[in-house]
C-alpha atoms as a PDB file:
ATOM      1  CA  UNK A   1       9.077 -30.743  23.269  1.00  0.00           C
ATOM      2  CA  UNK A   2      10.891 -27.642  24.127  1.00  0.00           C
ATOM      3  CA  UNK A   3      11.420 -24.970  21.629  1.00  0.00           C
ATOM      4  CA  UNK A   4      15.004 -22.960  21.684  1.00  0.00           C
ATOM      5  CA  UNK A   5      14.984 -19.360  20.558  1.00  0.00           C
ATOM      6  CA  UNK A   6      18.269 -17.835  19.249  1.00  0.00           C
ATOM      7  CA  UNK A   7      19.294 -15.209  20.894  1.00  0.00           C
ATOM      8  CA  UNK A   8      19.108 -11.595  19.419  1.00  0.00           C
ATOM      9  CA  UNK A   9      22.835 -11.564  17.546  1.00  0.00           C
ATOM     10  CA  UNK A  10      22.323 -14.856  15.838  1.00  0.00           C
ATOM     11  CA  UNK A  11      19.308 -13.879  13.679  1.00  0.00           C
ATOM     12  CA  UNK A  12      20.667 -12.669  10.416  1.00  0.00           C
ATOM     13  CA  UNK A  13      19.094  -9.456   9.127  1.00  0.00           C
ATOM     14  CA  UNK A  14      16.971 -11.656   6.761  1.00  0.00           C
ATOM     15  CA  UNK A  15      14.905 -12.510   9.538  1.00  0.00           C
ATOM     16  CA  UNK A  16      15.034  -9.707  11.699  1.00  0.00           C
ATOM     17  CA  UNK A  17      13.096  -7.752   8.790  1.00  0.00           C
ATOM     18  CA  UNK A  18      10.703 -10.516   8.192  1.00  0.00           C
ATOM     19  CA  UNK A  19       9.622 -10.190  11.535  1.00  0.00           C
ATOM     20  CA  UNK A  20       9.365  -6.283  11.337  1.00  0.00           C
ATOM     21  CA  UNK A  21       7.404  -6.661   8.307  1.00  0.00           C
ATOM     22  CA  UNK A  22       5.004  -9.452   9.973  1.00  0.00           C
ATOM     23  CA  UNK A  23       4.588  -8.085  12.568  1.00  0.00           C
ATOM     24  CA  UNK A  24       3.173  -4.715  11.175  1.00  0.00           C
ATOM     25  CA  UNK A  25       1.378  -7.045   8.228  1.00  0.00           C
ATOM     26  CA  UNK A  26       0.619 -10.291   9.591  1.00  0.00           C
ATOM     27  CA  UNK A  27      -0.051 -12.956   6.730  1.00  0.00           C
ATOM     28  CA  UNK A  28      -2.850 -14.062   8.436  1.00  0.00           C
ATOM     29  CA  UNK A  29      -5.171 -10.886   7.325  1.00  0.00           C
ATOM     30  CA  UNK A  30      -3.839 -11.135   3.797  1.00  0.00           C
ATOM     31  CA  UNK A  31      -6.580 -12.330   1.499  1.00  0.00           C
ATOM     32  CA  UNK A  32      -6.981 -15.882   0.435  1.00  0.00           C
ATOM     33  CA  UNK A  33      -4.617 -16.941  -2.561  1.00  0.00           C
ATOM     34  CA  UNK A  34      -2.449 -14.106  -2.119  1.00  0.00           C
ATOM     35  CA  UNK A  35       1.208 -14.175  -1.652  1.00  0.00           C
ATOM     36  CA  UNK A  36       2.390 -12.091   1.303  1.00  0.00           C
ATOM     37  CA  UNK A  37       5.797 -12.598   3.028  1.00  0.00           C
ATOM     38  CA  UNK A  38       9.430 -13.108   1.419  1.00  0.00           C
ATOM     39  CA  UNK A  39       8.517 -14.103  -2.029  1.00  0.00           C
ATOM     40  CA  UNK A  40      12.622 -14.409  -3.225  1.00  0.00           C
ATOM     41  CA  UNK A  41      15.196 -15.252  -0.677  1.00  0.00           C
ATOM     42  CA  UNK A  42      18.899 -14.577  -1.233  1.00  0.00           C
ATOM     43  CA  UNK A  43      22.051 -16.911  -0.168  1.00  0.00           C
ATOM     44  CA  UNK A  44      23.499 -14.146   0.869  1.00  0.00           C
ATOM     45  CA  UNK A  45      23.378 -12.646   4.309  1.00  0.00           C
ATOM     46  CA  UNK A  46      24.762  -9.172   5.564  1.00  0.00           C
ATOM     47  CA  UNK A  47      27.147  -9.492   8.073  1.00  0.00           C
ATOM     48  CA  UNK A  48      26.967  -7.700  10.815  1.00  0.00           C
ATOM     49  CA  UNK A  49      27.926  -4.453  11.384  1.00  0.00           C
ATOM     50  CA  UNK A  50      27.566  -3.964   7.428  1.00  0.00           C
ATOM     51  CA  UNK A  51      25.233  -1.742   5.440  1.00  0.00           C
ATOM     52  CA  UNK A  52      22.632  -3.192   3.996  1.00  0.00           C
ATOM     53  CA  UNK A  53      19.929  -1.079   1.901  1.00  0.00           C
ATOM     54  CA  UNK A  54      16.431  -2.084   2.040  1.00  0.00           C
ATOM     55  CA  UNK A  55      14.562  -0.618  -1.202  1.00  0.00           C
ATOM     56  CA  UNK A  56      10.689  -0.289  -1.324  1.00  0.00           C
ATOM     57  CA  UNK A  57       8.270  -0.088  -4.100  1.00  0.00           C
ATOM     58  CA  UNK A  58       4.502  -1.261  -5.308  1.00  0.00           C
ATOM     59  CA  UNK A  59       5.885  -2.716  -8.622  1.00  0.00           C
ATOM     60  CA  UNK A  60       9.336  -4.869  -8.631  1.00  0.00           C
ATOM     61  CA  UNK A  61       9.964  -3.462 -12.764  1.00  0.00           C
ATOM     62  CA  UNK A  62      12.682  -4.052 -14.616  1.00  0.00           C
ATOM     63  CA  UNK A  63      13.827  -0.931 -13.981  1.00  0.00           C
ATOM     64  CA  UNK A  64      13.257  -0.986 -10.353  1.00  0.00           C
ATOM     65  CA  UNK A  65      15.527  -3.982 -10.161  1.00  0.00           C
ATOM     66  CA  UNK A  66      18.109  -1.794 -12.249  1.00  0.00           C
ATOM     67  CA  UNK A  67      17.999   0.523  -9.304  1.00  0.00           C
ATOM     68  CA  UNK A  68      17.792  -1.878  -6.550  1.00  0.00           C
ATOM     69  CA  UNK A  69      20.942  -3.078  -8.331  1.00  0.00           C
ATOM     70  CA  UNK A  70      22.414   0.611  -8.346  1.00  0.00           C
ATOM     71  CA  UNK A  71      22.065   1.288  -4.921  1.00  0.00           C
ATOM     72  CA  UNK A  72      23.243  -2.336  -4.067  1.00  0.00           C
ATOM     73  CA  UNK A  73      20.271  -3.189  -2.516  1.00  0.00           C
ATOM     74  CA  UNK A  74      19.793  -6.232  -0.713  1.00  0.00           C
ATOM     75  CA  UNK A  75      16.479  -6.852   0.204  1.00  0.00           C
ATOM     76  CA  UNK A  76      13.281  -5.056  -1.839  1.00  0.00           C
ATOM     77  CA  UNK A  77       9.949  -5.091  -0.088  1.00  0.00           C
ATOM     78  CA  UNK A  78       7.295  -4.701  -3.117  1.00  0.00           C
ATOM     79  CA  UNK A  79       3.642  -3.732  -2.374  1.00  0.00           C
ATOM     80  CA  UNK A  80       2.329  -6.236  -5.285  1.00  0.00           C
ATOM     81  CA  UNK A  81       3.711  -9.780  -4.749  1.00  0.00           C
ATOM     82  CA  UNK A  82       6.920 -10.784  -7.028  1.00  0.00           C
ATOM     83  CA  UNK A  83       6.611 -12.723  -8.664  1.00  0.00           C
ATOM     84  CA  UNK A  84       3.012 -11.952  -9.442  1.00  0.00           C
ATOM     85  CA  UNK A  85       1.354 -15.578 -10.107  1.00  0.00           C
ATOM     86  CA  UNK A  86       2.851 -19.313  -9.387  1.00  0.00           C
ATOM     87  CA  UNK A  87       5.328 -19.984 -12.113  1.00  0.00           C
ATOM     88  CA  UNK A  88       6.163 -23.650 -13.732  1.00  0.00           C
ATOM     89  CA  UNK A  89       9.087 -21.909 -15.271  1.00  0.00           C
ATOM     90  CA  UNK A  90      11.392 -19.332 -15.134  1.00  0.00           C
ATOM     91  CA  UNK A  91      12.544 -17.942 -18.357  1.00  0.00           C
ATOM     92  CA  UNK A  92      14.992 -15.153 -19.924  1.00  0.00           C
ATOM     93  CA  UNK A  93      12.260 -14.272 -22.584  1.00  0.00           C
ATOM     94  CA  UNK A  94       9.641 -12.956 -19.668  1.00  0.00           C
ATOM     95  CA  UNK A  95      10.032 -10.191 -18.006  1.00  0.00           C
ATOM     96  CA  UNK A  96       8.953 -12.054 -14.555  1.00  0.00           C
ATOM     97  CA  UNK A  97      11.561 -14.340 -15.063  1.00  0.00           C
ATOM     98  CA  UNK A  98      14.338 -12.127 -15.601  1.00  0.00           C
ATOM     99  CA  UNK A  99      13.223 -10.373 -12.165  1.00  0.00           C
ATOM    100  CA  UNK A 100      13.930 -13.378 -10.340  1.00  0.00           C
ATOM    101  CA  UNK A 101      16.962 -14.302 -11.796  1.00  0.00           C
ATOM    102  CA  UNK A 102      18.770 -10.555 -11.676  1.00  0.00           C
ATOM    103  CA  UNK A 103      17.181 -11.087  -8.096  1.00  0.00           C
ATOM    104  CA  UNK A 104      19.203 -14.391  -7.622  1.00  0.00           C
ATOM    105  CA  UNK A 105      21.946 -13.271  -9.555  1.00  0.00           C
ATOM    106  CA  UNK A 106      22.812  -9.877  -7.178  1.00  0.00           C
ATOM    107  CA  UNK A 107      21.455 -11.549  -4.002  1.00  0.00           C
ATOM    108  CA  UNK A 108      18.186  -9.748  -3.635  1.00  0.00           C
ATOM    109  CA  UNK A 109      15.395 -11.076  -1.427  1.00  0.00           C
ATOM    110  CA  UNK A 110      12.018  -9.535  -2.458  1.00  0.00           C
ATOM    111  CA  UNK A 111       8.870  -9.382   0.286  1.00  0.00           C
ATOM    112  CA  UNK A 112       5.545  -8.903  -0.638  1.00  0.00           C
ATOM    113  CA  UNK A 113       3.139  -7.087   1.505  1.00  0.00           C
ATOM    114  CA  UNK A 114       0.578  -6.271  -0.328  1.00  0.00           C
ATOM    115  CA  UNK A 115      -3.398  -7.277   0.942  1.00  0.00           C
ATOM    116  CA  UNK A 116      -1.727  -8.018   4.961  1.00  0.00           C
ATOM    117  CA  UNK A 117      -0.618  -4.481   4.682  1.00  0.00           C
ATOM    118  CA  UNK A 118      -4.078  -2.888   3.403  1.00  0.00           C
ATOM    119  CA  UNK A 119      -5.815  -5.020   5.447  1.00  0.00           C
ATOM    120  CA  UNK A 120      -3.884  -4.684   8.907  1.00  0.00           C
ATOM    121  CA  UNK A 121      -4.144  -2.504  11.512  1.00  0.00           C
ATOM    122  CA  UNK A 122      -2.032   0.174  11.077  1.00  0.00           C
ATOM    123  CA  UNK A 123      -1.849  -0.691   7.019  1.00  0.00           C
ATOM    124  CA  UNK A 124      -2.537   1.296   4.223  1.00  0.00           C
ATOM    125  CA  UNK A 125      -6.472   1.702   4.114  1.00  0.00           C
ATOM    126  CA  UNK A 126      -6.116   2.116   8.382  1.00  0.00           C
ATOM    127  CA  UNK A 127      -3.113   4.660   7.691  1.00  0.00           C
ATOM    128  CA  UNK A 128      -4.856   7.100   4.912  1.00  0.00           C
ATOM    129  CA  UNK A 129      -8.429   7.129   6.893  1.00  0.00           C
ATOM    130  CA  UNK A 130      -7.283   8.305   9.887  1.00  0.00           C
ATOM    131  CA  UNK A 131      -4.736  10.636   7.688  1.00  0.00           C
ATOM    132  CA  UNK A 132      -8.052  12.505   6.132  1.00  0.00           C
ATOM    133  CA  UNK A 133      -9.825  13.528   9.376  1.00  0.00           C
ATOM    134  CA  UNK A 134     -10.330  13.037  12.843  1.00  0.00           C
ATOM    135  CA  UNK A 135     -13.119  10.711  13.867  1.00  0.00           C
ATOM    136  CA  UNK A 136     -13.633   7.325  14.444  1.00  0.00           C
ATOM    137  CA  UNK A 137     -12.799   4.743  11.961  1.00  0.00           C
ATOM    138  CA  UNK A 138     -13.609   0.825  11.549  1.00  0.00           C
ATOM    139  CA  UNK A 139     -13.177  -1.584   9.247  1.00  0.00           C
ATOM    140  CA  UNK A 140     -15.850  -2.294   6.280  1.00  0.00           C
ATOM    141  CA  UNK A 141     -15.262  -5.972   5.913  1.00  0.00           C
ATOM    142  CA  UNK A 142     -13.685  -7.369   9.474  1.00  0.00           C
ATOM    143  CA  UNK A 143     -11.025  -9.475   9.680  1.00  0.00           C
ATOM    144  CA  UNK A 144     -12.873 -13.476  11.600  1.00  0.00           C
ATOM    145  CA  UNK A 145      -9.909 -13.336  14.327  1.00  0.00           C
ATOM    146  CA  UNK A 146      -9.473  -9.630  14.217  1.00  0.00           C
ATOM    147  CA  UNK A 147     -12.192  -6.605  14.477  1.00  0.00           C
ATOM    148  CA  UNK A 148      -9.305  -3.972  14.216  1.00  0.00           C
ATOM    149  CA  UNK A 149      -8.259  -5.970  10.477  1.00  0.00           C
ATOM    150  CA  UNK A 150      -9.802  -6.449   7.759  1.00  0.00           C
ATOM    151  CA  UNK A 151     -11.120  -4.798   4.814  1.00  0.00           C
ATOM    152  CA  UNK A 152     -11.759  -1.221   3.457  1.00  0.00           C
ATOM    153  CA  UNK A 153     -12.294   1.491   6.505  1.00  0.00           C
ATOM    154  CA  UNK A 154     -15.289   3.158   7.273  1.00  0.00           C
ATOM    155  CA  UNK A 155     -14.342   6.440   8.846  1.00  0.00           C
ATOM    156  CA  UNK A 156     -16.731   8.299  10.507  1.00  0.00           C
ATOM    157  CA  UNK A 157     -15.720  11.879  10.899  1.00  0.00           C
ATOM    158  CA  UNK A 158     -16.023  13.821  14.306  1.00  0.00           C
ATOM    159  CA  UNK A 159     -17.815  16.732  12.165  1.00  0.00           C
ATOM    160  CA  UNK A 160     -19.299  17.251   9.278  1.00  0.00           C
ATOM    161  CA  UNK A 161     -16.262  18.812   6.796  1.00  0.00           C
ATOM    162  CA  UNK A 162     -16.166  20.178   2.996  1.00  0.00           C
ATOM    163  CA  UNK A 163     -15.892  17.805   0.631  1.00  0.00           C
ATOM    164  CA  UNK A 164     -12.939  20.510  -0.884  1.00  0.00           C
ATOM    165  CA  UNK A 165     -11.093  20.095   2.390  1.00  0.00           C
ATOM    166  CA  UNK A 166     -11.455  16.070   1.725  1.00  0.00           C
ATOM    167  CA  UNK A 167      -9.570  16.755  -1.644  1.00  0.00           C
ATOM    168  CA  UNK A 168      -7.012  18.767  -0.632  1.00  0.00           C
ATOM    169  CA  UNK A 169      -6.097  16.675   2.059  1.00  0.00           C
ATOM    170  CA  UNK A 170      -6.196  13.964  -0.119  1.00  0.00           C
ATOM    171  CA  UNK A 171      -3.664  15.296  -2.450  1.00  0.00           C
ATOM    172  CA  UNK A 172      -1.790  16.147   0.069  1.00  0.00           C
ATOM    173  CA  UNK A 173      -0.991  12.519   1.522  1.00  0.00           C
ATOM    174  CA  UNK A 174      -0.821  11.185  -2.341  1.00  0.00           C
ATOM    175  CA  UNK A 175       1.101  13.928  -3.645  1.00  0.00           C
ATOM    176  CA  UNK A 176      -0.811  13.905  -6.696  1.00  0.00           C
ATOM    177  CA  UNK A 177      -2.022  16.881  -8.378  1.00  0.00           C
ATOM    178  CA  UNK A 178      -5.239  15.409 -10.029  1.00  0.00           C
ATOM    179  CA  UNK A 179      -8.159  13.501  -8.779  1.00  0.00           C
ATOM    180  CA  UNK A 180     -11.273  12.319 -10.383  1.00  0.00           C
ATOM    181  CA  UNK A 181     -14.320  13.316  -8.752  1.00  0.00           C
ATOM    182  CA  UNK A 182     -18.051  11.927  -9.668  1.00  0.00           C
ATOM    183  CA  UNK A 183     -20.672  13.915  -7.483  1.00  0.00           C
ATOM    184  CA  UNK A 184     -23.395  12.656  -8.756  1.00  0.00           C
ATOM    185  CA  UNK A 185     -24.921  16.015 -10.136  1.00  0.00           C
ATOM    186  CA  UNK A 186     -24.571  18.102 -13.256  1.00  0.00           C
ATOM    187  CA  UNK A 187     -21.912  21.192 -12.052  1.00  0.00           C
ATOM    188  CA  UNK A 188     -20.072  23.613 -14.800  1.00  0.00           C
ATOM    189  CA  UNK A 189     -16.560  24.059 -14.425  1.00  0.00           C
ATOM    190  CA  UNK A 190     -17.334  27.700 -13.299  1.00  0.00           C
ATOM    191  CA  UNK A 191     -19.606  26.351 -10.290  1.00  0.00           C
ATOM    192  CA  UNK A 192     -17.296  23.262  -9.291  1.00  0.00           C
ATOM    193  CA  UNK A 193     -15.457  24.542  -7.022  1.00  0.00           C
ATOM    194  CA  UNK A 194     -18.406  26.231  -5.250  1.00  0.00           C
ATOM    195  CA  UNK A 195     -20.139  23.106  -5.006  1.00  0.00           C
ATOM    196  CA  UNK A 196     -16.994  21.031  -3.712  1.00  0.00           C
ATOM    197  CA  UNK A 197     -17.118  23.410  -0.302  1.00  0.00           C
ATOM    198  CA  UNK A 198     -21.108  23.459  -0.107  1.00  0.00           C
ATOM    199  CA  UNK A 199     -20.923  19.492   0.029  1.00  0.00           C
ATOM    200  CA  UNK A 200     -20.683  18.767   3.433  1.00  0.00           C
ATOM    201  CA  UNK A 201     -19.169  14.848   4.457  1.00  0.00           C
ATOM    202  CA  UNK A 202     -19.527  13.098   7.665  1.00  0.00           C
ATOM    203  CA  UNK A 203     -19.005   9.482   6.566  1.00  0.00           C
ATOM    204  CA  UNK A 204     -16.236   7.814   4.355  1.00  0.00           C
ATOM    205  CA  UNK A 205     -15.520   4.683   2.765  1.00  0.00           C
ATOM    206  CA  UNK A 206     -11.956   3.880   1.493  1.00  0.00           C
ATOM    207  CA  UNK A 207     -10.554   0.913   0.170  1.00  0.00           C
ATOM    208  CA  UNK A 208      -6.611   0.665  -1.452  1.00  0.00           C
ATOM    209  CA  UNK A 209      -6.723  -0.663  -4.827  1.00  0.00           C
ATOM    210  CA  UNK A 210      -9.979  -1.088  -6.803  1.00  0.00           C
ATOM    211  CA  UNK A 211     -12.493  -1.053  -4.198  1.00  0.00           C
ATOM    212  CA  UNK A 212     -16.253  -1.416  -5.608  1.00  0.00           C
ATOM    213  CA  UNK A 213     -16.143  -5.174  -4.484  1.00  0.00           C
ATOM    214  CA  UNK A 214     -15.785  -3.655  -0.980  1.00  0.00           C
ATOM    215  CA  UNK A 215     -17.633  -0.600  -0.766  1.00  0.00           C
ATOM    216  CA  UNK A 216     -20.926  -1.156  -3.183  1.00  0.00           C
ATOM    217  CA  UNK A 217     -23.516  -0.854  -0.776  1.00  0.00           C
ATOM    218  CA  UNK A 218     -21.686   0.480   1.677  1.00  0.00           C
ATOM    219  CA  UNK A 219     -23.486   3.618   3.639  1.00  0.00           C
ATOM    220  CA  UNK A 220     -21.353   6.964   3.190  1.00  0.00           C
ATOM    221  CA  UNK A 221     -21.399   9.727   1.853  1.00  0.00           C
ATOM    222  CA  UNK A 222     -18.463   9.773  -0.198  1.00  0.00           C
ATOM    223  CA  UNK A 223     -15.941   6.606  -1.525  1.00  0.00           C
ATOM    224  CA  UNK A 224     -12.425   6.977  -1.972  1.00  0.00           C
ATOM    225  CA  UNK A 225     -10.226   4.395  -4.058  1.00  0.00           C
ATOM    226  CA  UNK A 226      -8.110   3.579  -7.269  1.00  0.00           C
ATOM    227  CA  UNK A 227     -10.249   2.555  -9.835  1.00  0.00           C
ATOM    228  CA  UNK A 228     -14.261   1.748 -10.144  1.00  0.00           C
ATOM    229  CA  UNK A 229     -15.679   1.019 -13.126  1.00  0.00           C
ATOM    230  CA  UNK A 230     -18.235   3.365 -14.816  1.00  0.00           C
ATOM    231  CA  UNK A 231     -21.237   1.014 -13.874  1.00  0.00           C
ATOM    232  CA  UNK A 232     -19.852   1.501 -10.019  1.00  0.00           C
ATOM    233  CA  UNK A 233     -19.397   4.750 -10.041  1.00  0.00           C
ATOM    234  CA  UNK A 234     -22.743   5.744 -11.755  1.00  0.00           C
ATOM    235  CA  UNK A 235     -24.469   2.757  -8.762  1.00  0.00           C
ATOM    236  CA  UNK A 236     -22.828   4.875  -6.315  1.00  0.00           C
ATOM    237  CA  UNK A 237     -23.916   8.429  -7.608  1.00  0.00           C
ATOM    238  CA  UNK A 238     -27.530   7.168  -7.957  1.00  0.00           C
ATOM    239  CA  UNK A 239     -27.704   6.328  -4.193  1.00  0.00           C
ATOM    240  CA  UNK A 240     -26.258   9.971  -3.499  1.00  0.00           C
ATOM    241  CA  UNK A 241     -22.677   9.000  -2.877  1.00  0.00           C
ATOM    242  CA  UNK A 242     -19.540  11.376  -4.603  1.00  0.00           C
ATOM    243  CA  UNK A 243     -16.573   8.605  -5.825  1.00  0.00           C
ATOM    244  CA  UNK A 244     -12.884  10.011  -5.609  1.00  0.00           C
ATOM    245  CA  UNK A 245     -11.046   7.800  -7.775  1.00  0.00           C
ATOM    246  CA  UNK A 246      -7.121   8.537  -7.164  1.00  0.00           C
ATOM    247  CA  UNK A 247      -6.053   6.150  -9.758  1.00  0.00           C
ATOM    248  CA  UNK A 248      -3.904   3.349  -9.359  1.00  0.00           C
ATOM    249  CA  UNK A 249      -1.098   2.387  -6.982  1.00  0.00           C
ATOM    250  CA  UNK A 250      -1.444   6.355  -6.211  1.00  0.00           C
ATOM    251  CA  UNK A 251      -2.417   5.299  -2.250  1.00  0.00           C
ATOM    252  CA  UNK A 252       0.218   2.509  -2.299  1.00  0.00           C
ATOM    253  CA  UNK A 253       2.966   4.754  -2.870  1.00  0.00           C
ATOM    254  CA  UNK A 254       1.653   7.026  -0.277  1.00  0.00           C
ATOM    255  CA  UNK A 255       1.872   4.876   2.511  1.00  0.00           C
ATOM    256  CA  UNK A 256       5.532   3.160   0.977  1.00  0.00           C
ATOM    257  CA  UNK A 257       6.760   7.040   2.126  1.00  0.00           C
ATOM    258  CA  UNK A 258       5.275   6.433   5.346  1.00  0.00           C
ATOM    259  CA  UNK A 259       6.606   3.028   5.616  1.00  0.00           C
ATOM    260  CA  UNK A 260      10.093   4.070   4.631  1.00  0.00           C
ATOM    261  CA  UNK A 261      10.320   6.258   7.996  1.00  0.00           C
ATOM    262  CA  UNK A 262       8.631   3.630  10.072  1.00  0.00           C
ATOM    263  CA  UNK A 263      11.046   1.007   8.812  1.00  0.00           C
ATOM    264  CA  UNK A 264      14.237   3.704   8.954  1.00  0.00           C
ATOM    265  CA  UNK A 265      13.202   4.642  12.828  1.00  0.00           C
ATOM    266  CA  UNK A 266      13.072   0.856  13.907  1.00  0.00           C
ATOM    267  CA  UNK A 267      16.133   0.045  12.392  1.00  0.00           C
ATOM    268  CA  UNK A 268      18.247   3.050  13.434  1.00  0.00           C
ATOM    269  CA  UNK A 269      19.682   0.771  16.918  1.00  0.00           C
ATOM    270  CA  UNK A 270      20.320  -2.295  15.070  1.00  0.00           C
ATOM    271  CA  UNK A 271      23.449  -4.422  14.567  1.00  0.00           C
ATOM    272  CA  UNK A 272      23.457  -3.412  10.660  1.00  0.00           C
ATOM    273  CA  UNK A 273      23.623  -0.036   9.338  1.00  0.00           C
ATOM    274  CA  UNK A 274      20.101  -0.129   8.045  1.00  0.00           C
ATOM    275  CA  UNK A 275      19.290   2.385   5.103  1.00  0.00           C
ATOM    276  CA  UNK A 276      15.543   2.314   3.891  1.00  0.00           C
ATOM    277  CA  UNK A 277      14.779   4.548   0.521  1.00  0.00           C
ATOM    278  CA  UNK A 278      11.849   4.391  -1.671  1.00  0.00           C
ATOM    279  CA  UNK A 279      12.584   3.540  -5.248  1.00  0.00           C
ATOM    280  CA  UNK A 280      12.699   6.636  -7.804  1.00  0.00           C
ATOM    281  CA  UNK A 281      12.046   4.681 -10.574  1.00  0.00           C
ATOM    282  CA  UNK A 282       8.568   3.140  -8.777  1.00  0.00           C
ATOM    283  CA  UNK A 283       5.852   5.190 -10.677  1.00  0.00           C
ATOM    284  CA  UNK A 284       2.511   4.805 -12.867  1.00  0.00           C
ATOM    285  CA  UNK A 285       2.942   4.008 -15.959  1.00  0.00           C
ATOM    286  CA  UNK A 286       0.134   6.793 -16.948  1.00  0.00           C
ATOM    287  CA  UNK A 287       0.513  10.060 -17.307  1.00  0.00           C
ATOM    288  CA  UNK A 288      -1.882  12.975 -17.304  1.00  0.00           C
ATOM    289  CA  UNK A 289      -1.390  14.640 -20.392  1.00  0.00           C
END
């Protein structure tokens, strides 16, 4: 059986994004049960030599849609899959359902990328890892068909650097003014900073999202991720590890920036006239107060 492949100018933009998106996230190092690839497809294609605005965010909202809708948006690629479970129904009175109908209604497709993206080369947990310092850097849980995929990353640092210089980095690439830091010893506020540049780190662990399930037992001497519960974190300080918690969808957002240049740089040649923008409106519902 021979297989025909349309040429370049007869693959709608749909498609060509897909592809960009798979091939940076490929569905195969997703993890099992989740829902990775276009999620929402549209009836709708842009013709060519049109604009069409691609919108990103971690959490399709209500009032990301509103946006989406704004800008006239016609794809949105979410980090969390939309919607968020299988659905028997689709109905005005949930918030879920209203997504996908506005979706339907103004001819938005929605992609999910979410665990292919943290777990792929090149992804999230790769992307922030190798963001914090210069070393070498594998995964924690390995992808069966790929040893560059997979989960977590274990990055092992070319020399030994402040745990202070960790942090700022870290807020740095997440933009975020606030981190939560457990080091495992009793330090007053008038000591803390002293003690964050006497800490010296050779070996991290990071995971995107909540990550004890990946990095309990995991040999380093500091973990990095959203959210571990108190039990975790006081498991990890007991076997001499510090826990950065960043909170969550904090790292997610980080790497949509990154994304959004990637996406805007590999688009810039093509037969549509390809705008990529981050959602304002995409944020956590928390705030420090």
């Amino acid at each position: 059986m021979t297989m025909t492949v349309p040429p370049p100018h007869a693959i709608s933009f749909s498609r060509r994004l897909g592809d960009a998106l798979e091939s940076r996230f490929p569905r195969r190092f997703a993890n099992a049960g989740d829902a990775c690839g276009m999620t929402i497809g549209t009836l709708r294609e842009v013709e060519r030599g049109g604009t069409t605005v691609v919108m990103l965010c971690v959490d399709l909202t209500e009032q990301v849609l509103a946006e989406a809708v704004a800008f006239h948006a016609d794809h949105v690629v979410t980090y969390s899959p939309m919607p968020p479970h299988p659905m028997q129904t689709i109905r005005v009175d949930d918030p879920t359902g209203r997504i996908i109908l506005k979706c339907a209604q103004h001819s938005i497709a929605v992609h999910s990328i979410h665990t292919a993206c943290a777990n792929a080369p090149g992804g999230a947990s790769h992307w922030l890892a190798s963001s914090l310092s210069s070393g070498s850097l594998q995964p924690i849980r390995p992808h069966d068909e790929c040893a560059d995929a997979g989960e977590g990353r274990l990055l092992e640092c070319e020399r030994a650097v402040p745990l202070s210089a960790i942090i700022a980095r870290l807020k740095e690439l997440l933009s975020v003014r606030h981190l939560r830091l457990a080091l495992g010893a009793v330090v007053d506020e008038q000591n803390l900073a002293k003690a964050q540049e006497c800490c010296f780190v050779k070996t991290i662990a990071l995971q995107v999202g909540e990550g004890a399930g990946v990095l309990r037992g995991c040999d380093a001497n500091v973990y990095i991720t959203s959210e571990m519960s108190h039990t975790d974190v006081l498991a990890a300080n007991a076997q001499g590890v510090v826990v950065l918690l960043v909170g969550q969808s904090s790292m997610e957002r980080a790497y949509l920036r990154h994304l959004e240049g990637e996406l805007h740089n590999e688009f810039v040649d093509a037969d549509w006239n390809v705008k990529v923008k981050c959602a304002q409106a995409d944020c956590s519902p928390l705030t420090v107060v």
